[in-house]
N, C-alpha and C. Protein backbone atom coordinates (compact mmCIF):
# COMPACT_ATOMS: atom_id res chain seq x y z
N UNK A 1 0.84 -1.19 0.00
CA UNK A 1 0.00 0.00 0.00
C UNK A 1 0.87 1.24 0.00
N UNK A 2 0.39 2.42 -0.44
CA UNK A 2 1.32 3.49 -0.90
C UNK A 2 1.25 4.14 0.77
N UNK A 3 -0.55 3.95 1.45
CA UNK A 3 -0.31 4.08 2.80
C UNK A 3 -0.28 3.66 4.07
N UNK A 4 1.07 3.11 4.33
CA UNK A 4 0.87 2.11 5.42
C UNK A 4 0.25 2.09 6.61
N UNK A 5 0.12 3.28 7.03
CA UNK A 5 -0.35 3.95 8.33
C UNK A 5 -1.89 3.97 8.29
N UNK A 6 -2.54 3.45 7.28
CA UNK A 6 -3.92 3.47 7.12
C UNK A 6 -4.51 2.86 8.13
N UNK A 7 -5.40 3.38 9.21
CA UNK A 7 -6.37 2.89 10.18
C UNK A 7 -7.29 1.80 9.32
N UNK A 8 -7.77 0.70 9.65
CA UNK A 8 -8.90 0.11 9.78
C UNK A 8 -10.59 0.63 10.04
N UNK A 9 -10.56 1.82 10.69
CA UNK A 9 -11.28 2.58 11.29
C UNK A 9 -11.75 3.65 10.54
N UNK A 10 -10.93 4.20 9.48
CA UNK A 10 -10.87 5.56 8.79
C UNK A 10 -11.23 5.72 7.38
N UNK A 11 -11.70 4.39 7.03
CA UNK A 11 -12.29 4.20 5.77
C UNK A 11 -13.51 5.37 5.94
N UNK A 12 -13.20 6.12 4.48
CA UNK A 12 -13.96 7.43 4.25
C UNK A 12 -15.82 6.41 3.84
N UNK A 13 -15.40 5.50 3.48
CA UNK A 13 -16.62 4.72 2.72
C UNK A 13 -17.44 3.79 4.00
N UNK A 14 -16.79 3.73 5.27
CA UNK A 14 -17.55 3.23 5.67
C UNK A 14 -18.75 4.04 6.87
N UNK A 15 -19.62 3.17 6.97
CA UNK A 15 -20.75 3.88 7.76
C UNK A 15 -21.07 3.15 9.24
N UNK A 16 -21.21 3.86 10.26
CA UNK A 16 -21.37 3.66 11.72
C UNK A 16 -23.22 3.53 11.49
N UNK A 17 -23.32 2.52 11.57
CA UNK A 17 -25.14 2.38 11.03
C UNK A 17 -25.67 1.96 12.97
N UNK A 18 -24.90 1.82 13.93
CA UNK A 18 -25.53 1.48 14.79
C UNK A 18 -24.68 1.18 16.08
N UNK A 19 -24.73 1.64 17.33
CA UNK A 19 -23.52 1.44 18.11
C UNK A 19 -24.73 1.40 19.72
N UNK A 20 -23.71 0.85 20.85
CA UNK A 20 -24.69 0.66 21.91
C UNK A 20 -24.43 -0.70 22.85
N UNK A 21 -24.82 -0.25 24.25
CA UNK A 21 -24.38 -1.10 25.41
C UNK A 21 -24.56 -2.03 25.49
N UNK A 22 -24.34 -3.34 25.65
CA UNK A 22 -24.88 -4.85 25.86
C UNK A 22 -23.81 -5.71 27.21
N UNK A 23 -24.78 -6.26 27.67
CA UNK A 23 -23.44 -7.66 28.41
C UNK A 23 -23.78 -8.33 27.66
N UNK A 24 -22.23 -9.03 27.78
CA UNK A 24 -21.99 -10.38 27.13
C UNK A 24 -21.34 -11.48 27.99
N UNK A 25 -22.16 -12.26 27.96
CA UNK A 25 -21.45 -13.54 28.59
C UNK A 25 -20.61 -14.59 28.20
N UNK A 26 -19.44 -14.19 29.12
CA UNK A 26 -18.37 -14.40 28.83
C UNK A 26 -18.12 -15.35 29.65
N UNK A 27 -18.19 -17.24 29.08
CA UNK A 27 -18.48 -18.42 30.57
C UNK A 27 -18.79 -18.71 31.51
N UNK A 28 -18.30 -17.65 32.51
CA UNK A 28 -19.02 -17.54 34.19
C UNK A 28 -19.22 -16.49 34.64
N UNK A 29 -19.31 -15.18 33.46
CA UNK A 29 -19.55 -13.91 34.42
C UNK A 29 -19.84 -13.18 33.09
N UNK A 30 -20.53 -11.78 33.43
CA UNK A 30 -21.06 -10.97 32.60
C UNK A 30 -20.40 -10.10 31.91
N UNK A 31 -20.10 -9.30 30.94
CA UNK A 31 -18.73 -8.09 30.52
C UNK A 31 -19.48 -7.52 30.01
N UNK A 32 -19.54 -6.13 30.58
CA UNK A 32 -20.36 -4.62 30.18
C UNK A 32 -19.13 -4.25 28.91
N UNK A 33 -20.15 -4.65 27.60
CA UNK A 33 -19.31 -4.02 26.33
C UNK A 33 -20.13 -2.70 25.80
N UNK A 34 -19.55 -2.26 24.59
CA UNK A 34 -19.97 -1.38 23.50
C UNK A 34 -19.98 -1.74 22.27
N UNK A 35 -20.70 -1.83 21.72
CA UNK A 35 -20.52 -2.45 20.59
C UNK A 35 -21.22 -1.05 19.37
N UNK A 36 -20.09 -1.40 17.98
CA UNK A 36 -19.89 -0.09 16.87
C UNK A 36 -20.06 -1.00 16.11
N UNK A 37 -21.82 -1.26 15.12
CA UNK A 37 -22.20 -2.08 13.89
C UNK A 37 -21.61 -0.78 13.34
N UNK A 38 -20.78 -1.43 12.03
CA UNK A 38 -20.81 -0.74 11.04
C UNK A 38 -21.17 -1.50 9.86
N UNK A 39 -21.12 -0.80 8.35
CA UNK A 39 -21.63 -1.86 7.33
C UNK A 39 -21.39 -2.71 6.77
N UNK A 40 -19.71 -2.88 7.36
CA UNK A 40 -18.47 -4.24 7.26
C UNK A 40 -18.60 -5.27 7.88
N UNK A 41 -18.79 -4.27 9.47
CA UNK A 41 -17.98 -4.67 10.27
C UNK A 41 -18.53 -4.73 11.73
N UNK A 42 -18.25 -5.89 12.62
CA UNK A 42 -18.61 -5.44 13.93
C UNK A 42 -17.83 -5.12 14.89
N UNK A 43 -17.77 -4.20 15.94
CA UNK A 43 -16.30 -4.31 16.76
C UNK A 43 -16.94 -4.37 17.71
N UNK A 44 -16.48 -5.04 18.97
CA UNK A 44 -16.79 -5.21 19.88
C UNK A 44 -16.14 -4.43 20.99
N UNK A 45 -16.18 -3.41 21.76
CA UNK A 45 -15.25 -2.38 23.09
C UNK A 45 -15.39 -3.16 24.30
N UNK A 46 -14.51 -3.27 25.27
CA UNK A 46 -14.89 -3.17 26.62
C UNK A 46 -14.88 -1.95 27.54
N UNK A 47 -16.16 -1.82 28.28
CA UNK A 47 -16.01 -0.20 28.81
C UNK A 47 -15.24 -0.63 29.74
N UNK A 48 -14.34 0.61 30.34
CA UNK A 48 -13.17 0.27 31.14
C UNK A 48 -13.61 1.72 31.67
N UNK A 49 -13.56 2.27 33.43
CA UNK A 49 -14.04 3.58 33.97
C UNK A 49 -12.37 3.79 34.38
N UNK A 50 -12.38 4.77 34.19
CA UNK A 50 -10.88 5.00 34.61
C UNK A 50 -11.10 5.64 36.34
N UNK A 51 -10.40 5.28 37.02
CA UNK A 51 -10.52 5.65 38.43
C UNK A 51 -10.28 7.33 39.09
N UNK A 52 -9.61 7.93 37.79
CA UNK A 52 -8.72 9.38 38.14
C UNK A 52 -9.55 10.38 37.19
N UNK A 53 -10.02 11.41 37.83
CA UNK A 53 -10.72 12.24 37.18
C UNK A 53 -9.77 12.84 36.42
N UNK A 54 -10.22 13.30 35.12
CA UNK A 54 -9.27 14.63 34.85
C UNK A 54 -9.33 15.70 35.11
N UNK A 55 -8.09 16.59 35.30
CA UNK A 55 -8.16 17.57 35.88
C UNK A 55 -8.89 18.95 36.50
N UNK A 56 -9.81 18.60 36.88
CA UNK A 56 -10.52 20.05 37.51
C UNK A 56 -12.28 19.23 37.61
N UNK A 57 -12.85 20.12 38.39
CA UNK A 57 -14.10 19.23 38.81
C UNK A 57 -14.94 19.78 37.51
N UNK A 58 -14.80 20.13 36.36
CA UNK A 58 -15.72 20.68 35.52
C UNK A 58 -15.51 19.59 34.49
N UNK A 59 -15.99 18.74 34.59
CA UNK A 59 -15.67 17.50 33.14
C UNK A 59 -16.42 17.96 32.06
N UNK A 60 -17.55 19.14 31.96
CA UNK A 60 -18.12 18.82 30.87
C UNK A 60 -17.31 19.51 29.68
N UNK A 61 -15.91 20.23 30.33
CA UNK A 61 -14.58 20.97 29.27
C UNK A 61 -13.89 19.85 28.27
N UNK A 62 -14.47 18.58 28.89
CA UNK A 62 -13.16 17.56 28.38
C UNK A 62 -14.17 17.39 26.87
N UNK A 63 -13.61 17.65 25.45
CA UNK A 63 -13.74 17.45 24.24
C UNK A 63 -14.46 16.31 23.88
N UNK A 64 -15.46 15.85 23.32
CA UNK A 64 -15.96 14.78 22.87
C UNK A 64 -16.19 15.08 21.76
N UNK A 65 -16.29 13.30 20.61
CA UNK A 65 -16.63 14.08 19.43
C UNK A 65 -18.40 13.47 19.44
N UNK A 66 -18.67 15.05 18.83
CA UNK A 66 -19.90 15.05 18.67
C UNK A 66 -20.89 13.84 17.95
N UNK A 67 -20.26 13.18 17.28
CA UNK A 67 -20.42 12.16 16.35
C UNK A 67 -21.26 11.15 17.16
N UNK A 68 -20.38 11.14 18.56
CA UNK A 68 -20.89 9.84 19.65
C UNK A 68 -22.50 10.14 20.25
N UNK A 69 -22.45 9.03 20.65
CA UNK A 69 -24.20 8.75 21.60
C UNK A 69 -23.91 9.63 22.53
N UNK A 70 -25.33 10.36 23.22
CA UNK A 70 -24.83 11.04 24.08
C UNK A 70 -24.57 10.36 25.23
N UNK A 71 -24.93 9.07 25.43
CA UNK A 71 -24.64 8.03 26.32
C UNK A 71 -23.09 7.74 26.63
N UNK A 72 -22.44 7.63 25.40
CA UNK A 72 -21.18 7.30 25.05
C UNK A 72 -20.73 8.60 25.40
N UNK A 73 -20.85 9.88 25.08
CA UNK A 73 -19.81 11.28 25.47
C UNK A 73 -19.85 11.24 26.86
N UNK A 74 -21.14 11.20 27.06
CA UNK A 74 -21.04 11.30 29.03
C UNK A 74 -20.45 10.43 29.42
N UNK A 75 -20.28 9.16 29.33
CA UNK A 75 -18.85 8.03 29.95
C UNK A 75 -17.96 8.16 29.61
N UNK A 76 -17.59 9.43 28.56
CA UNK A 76 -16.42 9.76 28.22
C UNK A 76 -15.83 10.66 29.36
N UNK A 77 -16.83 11.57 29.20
CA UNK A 77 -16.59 12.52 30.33
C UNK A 77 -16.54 12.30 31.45
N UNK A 78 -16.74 11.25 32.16
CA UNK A 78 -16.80 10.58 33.13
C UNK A 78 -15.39 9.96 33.82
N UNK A 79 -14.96 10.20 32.40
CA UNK A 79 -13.47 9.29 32.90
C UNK A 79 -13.51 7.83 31.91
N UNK A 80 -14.41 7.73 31.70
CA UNK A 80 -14.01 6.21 31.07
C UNK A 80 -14.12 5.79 29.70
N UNK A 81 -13.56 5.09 28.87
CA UNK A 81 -12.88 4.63 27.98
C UNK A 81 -13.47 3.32 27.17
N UNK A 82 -13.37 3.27 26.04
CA UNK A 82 -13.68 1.62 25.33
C UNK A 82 -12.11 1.00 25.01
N UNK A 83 -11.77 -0.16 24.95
CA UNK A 83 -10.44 -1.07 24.19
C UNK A 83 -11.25 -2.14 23.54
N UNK A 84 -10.65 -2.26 22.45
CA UNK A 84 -10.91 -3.31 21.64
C UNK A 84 -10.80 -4.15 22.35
N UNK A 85 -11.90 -5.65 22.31
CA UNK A 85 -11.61 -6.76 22.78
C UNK A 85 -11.74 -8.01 22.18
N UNK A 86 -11.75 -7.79 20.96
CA UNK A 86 -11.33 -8.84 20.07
C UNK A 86 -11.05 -7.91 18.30
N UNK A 87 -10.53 -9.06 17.60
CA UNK A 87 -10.20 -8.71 16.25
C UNK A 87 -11.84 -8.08 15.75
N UNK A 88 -11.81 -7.41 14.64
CA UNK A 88 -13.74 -7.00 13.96
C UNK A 88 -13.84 -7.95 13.86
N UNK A 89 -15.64 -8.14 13.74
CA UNK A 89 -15.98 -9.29 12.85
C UNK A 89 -16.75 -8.83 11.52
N UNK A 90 -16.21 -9.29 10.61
CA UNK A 90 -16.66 -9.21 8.96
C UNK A 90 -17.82 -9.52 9.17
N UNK A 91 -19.24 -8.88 8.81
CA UNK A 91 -20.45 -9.50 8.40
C UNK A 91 -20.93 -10.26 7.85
N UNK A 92 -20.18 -10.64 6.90
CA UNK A 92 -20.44 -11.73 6.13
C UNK A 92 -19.96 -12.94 6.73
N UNK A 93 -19.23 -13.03 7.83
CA UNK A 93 -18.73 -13.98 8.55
C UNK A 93 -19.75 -14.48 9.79
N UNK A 94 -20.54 -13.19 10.14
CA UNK A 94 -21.32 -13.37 11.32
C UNK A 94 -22.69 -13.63 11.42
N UNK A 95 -23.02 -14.78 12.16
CA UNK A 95 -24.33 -15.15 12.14
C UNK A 95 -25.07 -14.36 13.71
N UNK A 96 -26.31 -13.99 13.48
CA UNK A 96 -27.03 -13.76 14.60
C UNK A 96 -28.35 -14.14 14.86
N UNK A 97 -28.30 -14.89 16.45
CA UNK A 97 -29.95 -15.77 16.60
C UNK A 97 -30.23 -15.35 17.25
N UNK A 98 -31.63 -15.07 17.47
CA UNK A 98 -32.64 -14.83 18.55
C UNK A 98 -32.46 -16.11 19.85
N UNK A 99 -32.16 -15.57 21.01
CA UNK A 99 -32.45 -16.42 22.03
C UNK A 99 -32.93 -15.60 23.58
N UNK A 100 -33.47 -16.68 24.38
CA UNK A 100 -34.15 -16.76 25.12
C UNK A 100 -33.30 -15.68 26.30
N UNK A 101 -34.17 -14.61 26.69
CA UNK A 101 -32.94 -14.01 28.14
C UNK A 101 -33.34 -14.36 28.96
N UNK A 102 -31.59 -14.79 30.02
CA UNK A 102 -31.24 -15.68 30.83
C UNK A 102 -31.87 -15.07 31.90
């Protein structure tokens, strides 16, 4: 590629069609994720709260991009964070079933 530094993420062509909180059960216990459908692709986040405020008691200064849920800016502002927690998954790779909640 002419650009190596190309994000995964930064495709001008792709579209954020749907993003939003879920647990997932993960063998013996629950994991508060985020999950970003896009029209590829699925990624899966783990929310992670960071323990240390940033600096000054006025969080609503700290920058978000507008783009996000307002759900998602306010846990931003909050202090806390998403990390990838697995590779995407290709859509065309992924099946999804209706089942019964536990």
């Amino acid at each position: 590629r002419e650009n190596s530094s190309e994000n995964i993420l930064s495709s001008v062509n792709r579209l954020l069609l749907h993003e939003g909180r879920l647990m997932l059960a993960e063998s013996t216990r629950l994991l508060d994720v985020y999950l970003f459908l896009f029209d590829d692709f699925l990624l899966i986040t783990k929310i992670k709260r960071n323990k240390k405020k940033y600096g000054g008691s006025d969080t609503s200064l700290i920058p978000v991009c507008p783009s996000l849920t307002p759900e998602l800016q306010s846990f931003i502002r909050e202090g806390g964070f998403c990390t990838v927690l697995d590779q995407p998954i290709p859509l065309d790779r992924l099946l999804v079933r209706n089942v019964e909640p536990i």
